[in-house]
C-alpha atoms as a PDB file:
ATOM      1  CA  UNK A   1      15.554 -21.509   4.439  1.00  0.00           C
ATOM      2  CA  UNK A   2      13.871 -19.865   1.231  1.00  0.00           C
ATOM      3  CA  UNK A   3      11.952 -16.674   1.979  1.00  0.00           C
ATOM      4  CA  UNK A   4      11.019 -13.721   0.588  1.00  0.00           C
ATOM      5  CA  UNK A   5      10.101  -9.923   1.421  1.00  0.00           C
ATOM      6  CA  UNK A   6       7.646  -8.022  -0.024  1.00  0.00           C
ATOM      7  CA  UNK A   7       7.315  -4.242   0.596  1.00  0.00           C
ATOM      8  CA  UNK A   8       6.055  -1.095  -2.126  1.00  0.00           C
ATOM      9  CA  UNK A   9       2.229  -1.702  -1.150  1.00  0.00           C
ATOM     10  CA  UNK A  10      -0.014   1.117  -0.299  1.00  0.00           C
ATOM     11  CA  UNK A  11      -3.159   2.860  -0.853  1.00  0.00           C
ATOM     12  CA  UNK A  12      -3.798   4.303  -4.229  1.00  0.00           C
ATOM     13  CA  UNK A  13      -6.556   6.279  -6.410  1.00  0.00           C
ATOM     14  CA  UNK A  14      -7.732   4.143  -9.729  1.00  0.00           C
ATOM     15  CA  UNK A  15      -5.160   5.077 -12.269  1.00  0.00           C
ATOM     16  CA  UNK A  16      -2.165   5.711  -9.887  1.00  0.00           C
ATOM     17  CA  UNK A  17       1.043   3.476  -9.603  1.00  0.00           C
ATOM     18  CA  UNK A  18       3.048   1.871  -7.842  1.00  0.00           C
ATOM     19  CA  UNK A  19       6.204  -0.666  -7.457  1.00  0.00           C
ATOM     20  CA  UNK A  20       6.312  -3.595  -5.607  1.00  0.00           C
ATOM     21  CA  UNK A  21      10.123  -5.109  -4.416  1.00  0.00           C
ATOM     22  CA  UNK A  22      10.981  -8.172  -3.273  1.00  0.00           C
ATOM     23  CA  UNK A  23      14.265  -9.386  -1.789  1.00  0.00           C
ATOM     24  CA  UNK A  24      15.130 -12.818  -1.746  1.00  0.00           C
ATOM     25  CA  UNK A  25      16.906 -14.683   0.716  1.00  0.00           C
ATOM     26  CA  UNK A  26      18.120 -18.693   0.972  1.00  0.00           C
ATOM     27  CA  UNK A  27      17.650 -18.674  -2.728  1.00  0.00           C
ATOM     28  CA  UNK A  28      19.835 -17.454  -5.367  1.00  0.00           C
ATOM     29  CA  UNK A  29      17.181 -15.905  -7.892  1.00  0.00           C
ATOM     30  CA  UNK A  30      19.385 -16.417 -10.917  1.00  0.00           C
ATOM     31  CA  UNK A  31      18.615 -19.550 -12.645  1.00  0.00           C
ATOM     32  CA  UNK A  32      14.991 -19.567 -10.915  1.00  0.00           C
ATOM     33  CA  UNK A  33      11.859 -18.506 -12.874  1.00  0.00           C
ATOM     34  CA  UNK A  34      10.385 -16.054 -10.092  1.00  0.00           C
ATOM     35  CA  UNK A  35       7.252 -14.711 -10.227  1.00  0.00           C
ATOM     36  CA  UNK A  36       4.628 -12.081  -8.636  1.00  0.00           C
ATOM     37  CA  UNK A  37       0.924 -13.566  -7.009  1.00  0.00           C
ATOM     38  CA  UNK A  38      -1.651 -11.882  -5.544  1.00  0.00           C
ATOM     39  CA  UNK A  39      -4.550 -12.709  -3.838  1.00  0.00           C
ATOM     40  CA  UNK A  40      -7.836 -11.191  -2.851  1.00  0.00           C
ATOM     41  CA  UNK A  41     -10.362 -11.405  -0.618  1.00  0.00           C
ATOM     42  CA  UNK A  42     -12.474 -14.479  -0.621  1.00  0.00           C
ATOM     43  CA  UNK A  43     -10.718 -15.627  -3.488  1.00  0.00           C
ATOM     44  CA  UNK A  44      -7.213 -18.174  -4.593  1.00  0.00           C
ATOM     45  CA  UNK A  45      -4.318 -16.773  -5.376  1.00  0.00           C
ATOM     46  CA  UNK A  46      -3.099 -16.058  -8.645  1.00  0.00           C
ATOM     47  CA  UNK A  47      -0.246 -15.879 -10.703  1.00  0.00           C
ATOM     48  CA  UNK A  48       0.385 -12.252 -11.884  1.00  0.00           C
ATOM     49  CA  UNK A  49       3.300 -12.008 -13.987  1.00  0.00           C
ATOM     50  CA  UNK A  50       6.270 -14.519 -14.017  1.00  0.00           C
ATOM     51  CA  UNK A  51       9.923 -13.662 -15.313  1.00  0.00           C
ATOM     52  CA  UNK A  52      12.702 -16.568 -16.635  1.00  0.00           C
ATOM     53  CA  UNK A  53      16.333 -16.466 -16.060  1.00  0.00           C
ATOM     54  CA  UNK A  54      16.703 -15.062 -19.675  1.00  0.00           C
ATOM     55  CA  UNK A  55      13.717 -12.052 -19.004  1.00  0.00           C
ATOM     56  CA  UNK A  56      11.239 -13.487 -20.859  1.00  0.00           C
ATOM     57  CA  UNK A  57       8.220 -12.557 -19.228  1.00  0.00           C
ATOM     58  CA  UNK A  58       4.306 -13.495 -19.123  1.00  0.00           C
ATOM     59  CA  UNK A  59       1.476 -11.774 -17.570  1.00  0.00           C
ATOM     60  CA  UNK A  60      -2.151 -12.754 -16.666  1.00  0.00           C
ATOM     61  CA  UNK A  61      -4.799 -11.088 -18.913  1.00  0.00           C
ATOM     62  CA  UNK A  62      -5.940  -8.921 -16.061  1.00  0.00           C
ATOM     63  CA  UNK A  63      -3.206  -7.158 -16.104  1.00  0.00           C
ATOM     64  CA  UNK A  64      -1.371  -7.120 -18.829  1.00  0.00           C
ATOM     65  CA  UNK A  65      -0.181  -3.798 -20.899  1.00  0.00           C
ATOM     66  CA  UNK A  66      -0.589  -2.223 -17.492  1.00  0.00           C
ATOM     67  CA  UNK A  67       2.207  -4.459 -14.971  1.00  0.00           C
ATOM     68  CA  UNK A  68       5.822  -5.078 -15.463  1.00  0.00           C
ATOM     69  CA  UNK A  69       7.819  -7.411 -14.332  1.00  0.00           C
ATOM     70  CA  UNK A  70      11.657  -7.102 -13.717  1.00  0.00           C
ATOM     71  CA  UNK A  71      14.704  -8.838 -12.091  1.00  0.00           C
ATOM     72  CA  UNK A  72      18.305  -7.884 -10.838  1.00  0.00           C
ATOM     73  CA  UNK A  73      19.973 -10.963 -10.028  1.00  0.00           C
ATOM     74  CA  UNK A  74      22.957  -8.947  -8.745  1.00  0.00           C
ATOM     75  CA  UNK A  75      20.523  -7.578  -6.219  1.00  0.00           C
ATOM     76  CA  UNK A  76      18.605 -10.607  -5.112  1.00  0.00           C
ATOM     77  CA  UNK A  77      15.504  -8.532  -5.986  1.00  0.00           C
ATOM     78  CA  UNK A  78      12.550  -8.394  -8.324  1.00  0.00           C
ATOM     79  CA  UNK A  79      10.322  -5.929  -8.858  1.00  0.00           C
ATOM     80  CA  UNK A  80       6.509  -5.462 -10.083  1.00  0.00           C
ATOM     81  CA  UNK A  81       6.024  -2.267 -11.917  1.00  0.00           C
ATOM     82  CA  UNK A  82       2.003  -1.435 -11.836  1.00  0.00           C
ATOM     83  CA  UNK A  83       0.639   1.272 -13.626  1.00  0.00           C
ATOM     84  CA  UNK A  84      -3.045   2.173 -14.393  1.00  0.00           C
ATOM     85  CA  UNK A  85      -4.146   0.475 -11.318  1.00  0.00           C
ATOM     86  CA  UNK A  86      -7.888  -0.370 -11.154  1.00  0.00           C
ATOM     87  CA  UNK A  87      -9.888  -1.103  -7.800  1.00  0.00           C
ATOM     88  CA  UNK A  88      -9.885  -4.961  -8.949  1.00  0.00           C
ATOM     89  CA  UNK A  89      -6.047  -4.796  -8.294  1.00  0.00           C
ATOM     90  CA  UNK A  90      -6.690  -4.726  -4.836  1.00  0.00           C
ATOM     91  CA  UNK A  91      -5.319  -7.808  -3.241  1.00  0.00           C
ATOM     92  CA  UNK A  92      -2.022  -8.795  -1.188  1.00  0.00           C
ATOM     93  CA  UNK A  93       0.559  -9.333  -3.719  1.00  0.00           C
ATOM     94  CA  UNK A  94       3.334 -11.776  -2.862  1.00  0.00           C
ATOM     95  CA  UNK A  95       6.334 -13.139  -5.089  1.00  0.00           C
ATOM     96  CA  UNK A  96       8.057 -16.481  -4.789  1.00  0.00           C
ATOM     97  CA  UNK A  97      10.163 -18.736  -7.094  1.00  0.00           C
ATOM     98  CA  UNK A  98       8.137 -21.244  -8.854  1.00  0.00           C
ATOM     99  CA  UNK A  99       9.972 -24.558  -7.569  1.00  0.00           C
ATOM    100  CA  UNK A 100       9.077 -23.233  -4.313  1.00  0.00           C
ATOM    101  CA  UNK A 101       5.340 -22.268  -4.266  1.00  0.00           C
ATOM    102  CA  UNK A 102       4.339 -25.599  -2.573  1.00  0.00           C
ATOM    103  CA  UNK A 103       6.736 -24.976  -0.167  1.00  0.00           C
ATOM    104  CA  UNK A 104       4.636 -23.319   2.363  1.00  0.00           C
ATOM    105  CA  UNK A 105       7.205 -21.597   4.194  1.00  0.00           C
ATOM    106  CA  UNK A 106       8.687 -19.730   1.578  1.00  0.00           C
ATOM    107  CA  UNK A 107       6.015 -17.725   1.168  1.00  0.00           C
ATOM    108  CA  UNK A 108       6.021 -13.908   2.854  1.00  0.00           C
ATOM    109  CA  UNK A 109       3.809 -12.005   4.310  1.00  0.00           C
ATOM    110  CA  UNK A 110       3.139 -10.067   1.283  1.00  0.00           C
ATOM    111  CA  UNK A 111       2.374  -6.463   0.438  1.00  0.00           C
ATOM    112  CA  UNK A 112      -1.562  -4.955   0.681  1.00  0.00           C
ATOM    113  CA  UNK A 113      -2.251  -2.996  -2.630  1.00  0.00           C
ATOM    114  CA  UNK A 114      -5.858  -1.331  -1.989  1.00  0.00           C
ATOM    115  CA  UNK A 115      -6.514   0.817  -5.277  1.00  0.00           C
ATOM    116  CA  UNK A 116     -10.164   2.904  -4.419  1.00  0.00           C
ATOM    117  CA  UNK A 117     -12.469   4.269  -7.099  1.00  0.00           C
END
């Protein structure tokens, strides 16, 4: 069964950092496009930043110039580098491979990022 582990979430002051990991398992990430979500209160989930077997990655405008995204295939693992964090980052962030996001039990239990002003 496809699932995956987030963990690197915490509380944070506006302009801090932090990294987010996530450790796949059932899946082999290589080959996959994999990709980081988040989702807020009262609101849908969104796509954050997405990475491609060859690195190339894209990022929502929200967040872009301030988030990385990164991969070690070797590891299983992705990461989400955030820097400059802003209180609208606050959200649980979650990562999944994107032939598997309709897959409802692939998702985790995701990682609470609460950034305060």
């Amino acid at each position: 069964q496809v699932q995956f582990a987030e963990s690197g979430g915490g509380l944070v002051q506006a302009g801090g950092s932090l990294t987010l990991s996530c450790l796949a398992s059932g899946i082999f990430l290589r080959g996959n496009t994999v990709g980081w979500y988040r989702q807020a209160p009262g609101k849908q989930r969104e796509l954050v930043a997405r990475i491609d077997n060859f690195g190339r990655a894209n990022y929502g405008n929200s967040v872009q110039g301030r988030f990385t995204i990164s991969r070690v295939n070797a590891k299983n693992t992705m990461y989400l580098q955030m820097k400059s964090l802003k209180p609208e980052d606050t959200a649980i962030y979650y990562c999944n491979a994107e032939d598997f996001v309709a897959n409802s039990m692939s998702w985790g239990q995701g990682t609470q990022v609460t950034v305060s002003s």
